[in-house]
C-alpha atoms as a PDB file:
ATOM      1  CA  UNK A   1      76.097 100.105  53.683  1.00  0.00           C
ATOM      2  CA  UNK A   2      73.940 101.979  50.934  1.00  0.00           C
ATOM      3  CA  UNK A   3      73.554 105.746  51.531  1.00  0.00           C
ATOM      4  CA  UNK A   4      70.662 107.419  52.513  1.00  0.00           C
ATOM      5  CA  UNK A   5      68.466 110.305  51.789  1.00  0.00           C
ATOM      6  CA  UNK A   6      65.756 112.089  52.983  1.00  0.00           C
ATOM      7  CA  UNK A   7      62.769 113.413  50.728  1.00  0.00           C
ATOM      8  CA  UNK A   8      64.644 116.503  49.465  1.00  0.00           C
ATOM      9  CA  UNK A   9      67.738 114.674  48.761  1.00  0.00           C
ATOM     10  CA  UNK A  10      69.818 115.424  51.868  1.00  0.00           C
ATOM     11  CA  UNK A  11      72.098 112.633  53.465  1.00  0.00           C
ATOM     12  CA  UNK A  12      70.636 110.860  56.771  1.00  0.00           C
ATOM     13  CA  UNK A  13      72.840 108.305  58.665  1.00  0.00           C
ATOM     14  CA  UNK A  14      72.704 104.544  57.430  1.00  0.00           C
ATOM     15  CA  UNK A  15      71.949 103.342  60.351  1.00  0.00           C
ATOM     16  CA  UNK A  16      68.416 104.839  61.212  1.00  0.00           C
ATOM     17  CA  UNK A  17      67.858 106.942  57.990  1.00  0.00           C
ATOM     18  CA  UNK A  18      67.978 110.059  61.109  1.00  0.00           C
ATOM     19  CA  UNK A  19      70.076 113.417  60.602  1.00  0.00           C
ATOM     20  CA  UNK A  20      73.341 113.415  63.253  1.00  0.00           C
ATOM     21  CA  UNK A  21      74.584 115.528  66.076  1.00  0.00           C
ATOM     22  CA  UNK A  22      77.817 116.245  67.923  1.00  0.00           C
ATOM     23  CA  UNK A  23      78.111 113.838  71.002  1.00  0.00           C
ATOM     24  CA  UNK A  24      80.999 115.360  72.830  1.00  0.00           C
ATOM     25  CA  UNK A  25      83.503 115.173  69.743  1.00  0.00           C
ATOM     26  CA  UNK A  26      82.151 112.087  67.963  1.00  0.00           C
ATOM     27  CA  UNK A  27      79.261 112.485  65.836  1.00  0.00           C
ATOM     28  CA  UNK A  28      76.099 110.069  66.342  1.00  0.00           C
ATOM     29  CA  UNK A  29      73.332 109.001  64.590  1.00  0.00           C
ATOM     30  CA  UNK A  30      70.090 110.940  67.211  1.00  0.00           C
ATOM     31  CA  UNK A  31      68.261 107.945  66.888  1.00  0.00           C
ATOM     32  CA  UNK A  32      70.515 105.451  68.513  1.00  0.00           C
ATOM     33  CA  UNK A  33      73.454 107.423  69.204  1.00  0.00           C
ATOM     34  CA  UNK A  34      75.768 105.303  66.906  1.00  0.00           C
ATOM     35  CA  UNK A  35      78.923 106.813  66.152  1.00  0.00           C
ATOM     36  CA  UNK A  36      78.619 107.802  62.049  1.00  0.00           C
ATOM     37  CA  UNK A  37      80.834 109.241  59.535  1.00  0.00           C
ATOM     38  CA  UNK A  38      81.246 112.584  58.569  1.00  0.00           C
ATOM     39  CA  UNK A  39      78.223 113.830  55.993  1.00  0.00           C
ATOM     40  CA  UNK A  40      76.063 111.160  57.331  1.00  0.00           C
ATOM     41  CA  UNK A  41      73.054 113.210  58.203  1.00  0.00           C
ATOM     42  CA  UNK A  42      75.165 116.592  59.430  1.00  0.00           C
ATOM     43  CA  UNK A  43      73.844 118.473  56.259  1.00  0.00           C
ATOM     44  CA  UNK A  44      77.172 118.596  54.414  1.00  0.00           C
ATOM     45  CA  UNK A  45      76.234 115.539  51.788  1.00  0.00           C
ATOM     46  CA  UNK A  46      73.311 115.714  49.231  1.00  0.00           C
ATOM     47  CA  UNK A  47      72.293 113.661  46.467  1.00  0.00           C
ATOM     48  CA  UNK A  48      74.368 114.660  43.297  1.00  0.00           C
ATOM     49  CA  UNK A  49      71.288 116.804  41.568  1.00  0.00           C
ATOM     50  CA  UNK A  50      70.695 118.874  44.693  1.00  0.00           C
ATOM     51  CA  UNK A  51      71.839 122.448  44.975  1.00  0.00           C
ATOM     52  CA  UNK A  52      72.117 122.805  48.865  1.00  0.00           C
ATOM     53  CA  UNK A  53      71.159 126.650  48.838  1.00  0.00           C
ATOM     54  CA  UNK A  54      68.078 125.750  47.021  1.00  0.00           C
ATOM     55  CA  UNK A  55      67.184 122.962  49.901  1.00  0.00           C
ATOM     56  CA  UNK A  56      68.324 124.762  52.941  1.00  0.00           C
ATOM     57  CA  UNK A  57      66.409 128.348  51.132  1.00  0.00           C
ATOM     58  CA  UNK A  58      63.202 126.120  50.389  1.00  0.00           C
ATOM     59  CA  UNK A  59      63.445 124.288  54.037  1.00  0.00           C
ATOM     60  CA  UNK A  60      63.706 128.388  55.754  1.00  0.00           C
ATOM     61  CA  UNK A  61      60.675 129.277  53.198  1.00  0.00           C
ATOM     62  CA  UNK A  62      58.658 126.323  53.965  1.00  0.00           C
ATOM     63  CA  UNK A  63      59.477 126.985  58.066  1.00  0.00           C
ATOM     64  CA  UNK A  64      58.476 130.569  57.851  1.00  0.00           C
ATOM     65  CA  UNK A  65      54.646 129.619  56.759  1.00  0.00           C
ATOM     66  CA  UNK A  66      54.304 127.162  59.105  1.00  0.00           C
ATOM     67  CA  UNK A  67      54.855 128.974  61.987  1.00  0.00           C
ATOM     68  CA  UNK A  68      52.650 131.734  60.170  1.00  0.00           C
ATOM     69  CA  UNK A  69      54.782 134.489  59.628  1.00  0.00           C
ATOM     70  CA  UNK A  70      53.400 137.071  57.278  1.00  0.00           C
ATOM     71  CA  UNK A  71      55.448 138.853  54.274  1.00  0.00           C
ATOM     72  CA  UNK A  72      55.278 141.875  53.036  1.00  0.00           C
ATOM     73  CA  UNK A  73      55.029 142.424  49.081  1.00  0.00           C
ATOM     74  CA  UNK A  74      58.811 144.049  49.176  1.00  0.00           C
ATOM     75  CA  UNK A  75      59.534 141.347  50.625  1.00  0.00           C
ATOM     76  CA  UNK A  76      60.214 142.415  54.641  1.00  0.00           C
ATOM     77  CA  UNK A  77      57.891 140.737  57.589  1.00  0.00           C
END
């Protein structure tokens, strides 16, 4: 099977194109609970031009506004 990726580049299961969560010991795709491999959709694998600081620092930034949380200048809440 191809690999997938979401929008920012990360790695989503081939199954479902979904991210992946511990069932018991074996991880599973959370769409239809297959059992996957290891980066498929756990946030460990990214497309080869993404920095995965950048995504996960842009994902917390982009989190922050939605739920409307207000900065300060210097930077502090």
């Amino acid at each position: 099977m191809d690999k997938k990726y979401d929008k920012g580049g990360q790695r989503v299961t081939s199954c479902c194109g979904c991210y992946s969560t511990y069932c018991d010991e074996v991880l599973c795709c959370k769409s239809c609970y297959a059992e996957v491999e290891f980066g498929e959709g756990d946030g460990s694998e990214f497309r080869a031009a993404v920095d995965p600081d950048l995504y996960y620092k842009n994902l917390f930034a982009a989190e922050e506004v939605e739920a409307g949380v207000d900065f300060r200048e210097d930077g502090e809440f």
